[in-house]
Protein backbone atom coordinates (compact mmCIF):
# COMPACT_ATOMS: atom_id res chain seq x y z
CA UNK A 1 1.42 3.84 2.19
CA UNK A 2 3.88 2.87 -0.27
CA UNK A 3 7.81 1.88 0.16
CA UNK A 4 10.54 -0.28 -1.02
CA UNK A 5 12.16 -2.58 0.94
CA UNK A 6 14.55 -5.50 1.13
CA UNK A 7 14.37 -9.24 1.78
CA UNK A 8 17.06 -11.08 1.59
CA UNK A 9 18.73 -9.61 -1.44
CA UNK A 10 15.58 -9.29 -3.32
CA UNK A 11 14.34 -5.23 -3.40
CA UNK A 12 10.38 -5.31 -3.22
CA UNK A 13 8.14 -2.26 -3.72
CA UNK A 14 4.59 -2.58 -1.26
CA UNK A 15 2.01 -1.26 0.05
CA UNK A 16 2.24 -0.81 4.32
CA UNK A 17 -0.54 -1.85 5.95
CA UNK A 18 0.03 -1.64 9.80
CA UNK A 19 2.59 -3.87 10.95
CA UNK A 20 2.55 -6.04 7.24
CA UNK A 21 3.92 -5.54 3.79
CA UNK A 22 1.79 -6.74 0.52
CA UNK A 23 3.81 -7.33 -2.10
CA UNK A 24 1.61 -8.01 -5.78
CA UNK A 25 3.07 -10.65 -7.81
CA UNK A 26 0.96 -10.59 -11.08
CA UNK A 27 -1.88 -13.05 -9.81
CA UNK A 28 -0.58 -13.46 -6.16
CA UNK A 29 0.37 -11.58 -3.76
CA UNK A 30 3.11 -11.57 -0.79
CA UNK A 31 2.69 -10.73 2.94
CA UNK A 32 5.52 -9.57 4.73
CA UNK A 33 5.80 -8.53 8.33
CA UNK A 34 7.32 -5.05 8.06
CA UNK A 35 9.48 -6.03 11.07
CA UNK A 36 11.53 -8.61 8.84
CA UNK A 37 12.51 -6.25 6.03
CA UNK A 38 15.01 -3.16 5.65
CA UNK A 39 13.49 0.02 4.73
CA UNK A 40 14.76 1.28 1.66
CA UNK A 41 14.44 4.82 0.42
CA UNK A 42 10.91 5.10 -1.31
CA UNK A 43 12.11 6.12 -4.79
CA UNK A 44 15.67 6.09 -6.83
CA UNK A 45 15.34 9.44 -7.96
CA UNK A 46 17.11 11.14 -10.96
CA UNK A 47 17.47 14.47 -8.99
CA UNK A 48 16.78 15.85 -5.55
CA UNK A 49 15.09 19.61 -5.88
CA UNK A 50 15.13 21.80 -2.69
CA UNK A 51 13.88 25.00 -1.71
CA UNK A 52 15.04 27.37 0.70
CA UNK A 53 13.80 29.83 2.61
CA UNK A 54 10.15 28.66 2.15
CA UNK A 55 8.72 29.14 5.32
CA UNK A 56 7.31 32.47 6.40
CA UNK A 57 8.03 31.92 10.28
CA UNK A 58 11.88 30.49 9.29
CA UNK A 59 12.36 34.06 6.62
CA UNK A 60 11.03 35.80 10.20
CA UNK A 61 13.54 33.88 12.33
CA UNK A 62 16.98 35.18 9.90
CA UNK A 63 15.31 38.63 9.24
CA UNK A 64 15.50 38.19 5.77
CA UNK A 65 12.96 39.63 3.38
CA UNK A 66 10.37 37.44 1.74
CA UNK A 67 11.48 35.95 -1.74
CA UNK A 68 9.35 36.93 -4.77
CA UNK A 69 9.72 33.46 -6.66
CA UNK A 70 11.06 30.01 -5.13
CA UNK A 71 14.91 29.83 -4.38
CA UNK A 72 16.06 26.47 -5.90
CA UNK A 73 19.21 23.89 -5.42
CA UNK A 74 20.00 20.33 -6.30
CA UNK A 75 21.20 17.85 -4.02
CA UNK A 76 22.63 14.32 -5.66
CA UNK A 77 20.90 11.27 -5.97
CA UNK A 78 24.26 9.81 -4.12
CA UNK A 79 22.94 11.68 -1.09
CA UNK A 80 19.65 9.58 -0.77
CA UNK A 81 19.40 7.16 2.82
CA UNK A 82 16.83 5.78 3.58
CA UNK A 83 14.16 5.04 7.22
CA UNK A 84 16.78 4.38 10.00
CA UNK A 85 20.00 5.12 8.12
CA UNK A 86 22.77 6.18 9.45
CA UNK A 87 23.78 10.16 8.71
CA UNK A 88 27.74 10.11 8.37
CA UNK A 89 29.23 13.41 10.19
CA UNK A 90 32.34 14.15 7.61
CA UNK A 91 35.48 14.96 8.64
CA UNK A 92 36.07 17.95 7.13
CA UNK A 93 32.79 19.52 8.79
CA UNK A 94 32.40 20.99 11.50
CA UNK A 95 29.10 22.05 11.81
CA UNK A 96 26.02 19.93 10.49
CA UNK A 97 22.69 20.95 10.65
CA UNK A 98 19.15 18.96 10.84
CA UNK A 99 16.52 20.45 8.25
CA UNK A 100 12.99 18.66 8.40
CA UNK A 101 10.72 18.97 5.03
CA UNK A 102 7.90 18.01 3.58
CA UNK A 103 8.50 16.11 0.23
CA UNK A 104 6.67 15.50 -2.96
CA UNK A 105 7.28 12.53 -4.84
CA UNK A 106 7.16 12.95 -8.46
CA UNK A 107 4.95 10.33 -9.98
CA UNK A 108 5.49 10.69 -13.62
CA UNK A 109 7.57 12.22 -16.45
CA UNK A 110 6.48 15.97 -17.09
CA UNK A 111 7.22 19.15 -18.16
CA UNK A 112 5.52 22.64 -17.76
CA UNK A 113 2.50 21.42 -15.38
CA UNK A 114 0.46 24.11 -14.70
CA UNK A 115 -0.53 24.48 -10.67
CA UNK A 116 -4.22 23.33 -11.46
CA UNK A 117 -2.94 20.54 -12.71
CA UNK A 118 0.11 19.60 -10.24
CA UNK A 119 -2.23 16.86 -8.06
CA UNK A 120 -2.08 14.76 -11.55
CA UNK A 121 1.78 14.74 -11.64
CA UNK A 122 2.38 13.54 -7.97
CA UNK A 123 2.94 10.55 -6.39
CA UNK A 124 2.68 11.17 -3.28
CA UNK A 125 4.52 12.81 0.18
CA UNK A 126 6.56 11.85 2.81
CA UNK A 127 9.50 13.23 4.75
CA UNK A 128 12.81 14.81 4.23
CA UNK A 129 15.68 15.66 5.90
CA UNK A 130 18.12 18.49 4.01
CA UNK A 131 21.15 17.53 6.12
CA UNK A 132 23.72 20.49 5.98
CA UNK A 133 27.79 21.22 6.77
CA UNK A 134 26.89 24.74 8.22
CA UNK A 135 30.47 25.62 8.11
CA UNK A 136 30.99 24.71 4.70
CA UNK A 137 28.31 26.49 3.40
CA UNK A 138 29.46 29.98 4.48
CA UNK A 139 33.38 28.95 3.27
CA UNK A 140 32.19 28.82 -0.22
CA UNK A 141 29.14 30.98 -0.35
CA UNK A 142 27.00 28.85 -2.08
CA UNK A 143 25.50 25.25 -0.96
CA UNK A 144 26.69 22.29 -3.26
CA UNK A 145 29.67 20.79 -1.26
CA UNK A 146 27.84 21.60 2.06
CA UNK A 147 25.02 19.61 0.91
CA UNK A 148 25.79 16.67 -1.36
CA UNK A 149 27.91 14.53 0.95
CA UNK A 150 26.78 10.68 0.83
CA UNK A 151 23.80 10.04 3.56
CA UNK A 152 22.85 14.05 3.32
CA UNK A 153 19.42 13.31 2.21
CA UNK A 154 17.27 11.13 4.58
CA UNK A 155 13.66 10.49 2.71
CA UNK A 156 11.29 8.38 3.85
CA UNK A 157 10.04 6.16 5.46
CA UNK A 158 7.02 5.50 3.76
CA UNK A 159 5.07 7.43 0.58
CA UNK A 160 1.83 8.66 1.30
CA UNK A 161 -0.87 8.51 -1.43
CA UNK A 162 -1.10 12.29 -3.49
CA UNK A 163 -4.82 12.85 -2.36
CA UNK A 164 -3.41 13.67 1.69
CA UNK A 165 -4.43 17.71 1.83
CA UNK A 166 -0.73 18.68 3.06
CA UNK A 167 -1.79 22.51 2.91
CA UNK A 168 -1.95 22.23 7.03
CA UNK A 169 -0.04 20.02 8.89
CA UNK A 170 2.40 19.98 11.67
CA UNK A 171 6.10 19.31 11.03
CA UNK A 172 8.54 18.15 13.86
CA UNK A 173 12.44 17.65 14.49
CA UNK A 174 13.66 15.78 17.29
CA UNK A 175 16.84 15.28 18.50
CA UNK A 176 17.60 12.37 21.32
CA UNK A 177 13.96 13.05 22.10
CA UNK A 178 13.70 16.90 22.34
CA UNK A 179 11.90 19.40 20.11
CA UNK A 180 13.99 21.18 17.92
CA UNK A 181 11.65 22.35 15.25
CA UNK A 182 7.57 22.67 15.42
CA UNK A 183 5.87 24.40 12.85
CA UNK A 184 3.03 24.04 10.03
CA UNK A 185 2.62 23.48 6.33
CA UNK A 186 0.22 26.43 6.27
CA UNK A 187 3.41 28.67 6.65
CA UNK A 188 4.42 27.67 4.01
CA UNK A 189 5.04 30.76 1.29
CA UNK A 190 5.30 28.65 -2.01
CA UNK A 191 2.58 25.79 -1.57
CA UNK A 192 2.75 22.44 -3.20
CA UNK A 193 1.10 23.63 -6.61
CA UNK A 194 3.10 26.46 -7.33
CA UNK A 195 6.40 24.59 -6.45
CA UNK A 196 5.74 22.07 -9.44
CA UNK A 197 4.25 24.34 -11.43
CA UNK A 198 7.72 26.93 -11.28
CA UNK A 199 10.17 23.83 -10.89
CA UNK A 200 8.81 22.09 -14.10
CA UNK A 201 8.86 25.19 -16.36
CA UNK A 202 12.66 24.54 -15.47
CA UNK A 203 13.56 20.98 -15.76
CA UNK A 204 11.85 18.03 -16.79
CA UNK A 205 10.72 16.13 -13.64
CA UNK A 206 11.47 12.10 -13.78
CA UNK A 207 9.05 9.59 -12.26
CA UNK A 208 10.23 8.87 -8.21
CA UNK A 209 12.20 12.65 -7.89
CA UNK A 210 11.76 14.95 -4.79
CA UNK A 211 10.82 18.44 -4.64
CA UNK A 212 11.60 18.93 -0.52
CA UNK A 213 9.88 22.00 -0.01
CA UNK A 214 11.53 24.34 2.59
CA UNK A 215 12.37 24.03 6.53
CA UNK A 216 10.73 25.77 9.00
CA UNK A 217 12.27 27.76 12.07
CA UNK A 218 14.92 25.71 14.70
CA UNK A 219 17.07 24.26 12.62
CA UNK A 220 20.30 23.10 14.33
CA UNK A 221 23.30 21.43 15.25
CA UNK A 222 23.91 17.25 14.94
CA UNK A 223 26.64 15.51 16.53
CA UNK A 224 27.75 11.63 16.34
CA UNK A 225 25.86 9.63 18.20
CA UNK A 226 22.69 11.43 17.95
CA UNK A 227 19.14 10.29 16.58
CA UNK A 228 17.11 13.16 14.59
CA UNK A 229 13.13 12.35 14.20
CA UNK A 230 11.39 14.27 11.42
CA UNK A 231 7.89 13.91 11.85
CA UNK A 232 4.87 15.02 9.55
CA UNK A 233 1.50 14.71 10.68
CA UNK A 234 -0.50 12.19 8.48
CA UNK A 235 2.82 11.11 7.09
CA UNK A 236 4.72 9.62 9.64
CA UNK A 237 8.39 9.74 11.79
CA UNK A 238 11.71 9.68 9.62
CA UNK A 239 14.64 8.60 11.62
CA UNK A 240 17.88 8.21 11.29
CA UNK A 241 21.11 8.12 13.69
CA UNK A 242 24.21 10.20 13.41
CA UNK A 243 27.70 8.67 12.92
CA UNK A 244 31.81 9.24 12.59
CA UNK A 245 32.66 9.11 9.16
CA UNK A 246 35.76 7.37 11.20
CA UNK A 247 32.93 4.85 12.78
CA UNK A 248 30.91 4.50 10.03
């Protein structure tokens, strides 16, 4: 595992191994016990990529017919928190809404990858959550307000290496402790391959972006005080807590 942290006011990047962090140095290395650092988010990226309605049992849920190619938005870079962050409810919202997703963590600069060759491009994954003002989405019909409010993209806490077969695994919300959403990857309609290869015949993807891929059935309403767990299987728990933007 892989993530970014701080010490002091030094940012390190290392590599997690159990409860310690191992930080290279050119011909030394640190060790850090994970306990004494913040989490940062894993990556700066240069753009957030989303993708909705990508889950088969979710398009099931809403009634709504399956898409024939993958339905893309941006969120902000400005959006990004990080592992145990705090999720600021705005004022002017009045609904916000939990979205767990797998991400993919862009490892290099490319353009037009082919899906055979997507593996070679990534990073790794870890997890996601595509925080929402409900309400303001349906006011203006489309999503960028609703989504793109600073703290409205949770990522982390941790990147797992590329070579982790994601095409089956269970992903989790949970909200003060309950189960809000429990699906798997494998219902997934647009898999990890075909995302990159459609996404960079668009854009060119930077080293450290996200692609989050979709959110599965469940998805529901946050209030302050709240704490929202996404878990992934193999990837680990994402959690964050849910404040005022007047106790912030």
């Amino acid at each position: 595992m892989i993530g970014r942290f701080k010490y002091d006011n030094e940012v390190l990047e290392g590599v997690v191994r159990e409860e310690r962090v191992i930080v290279e140095r050119g011909l030394y290395c640190d060790t850090f016990v994970l306990a004494e650092l913040e989490i940062l988010p894993p990556t700066i990226p240069s753009k957030i990529i989303c993708v909705g309605l990508n889950y088969m049992d979710h398009a099931r849920e809403l009634d709504m017919a399956i898409p024939e190619k993958p339905l893309i938005f941006l969120k902000p870079p400005s959006s990004v928190i990080g592992h145990l962050g705090k999720i600021v409810y705005p004022g002017t919202a009045k609904r916000v809404d939990y979205e767990a997703e797998l991400a993919i963590v862009v490892g290099k600069r490319c353009k037009n990858v082919s899906s055979g060759d997507a593996n070679s491009v990534i990073m790794g994954y870890t997890c996601f959550n595509d925080v929402t003002a409900r309400d303001i989405q349906k006011e203006d019909g489309q999503w960028t307000r609703a989504k793109s409010f600073d703290t409205f993209a949770p990522y982390g806490p941790f990147i797992i290496d590329s070579g982790l077969d994601v095409s089956d695994l269970y992903i989790r919300t949970r909200v003060n402790g309950k189960v809000r959403q429990n699906s798997r990857t494998s219902n997934l309609i647009f898999g990890v391959p075909e995302l990159i290869e459609f996404i960079s015949s668009i854009m060119t993807l930077e080293a450290g972006d996200i692609i989050a891929t979709g959110t599965p059935p469940g998805v529901g309403e946050l209030s302050a005080g709240d704490e929202v767990e996404i878990e992934i299987e193999g990837i680990g728990i994402l959690k964050n807590s849910v404040v005022s933007d007047k106790t912030k």
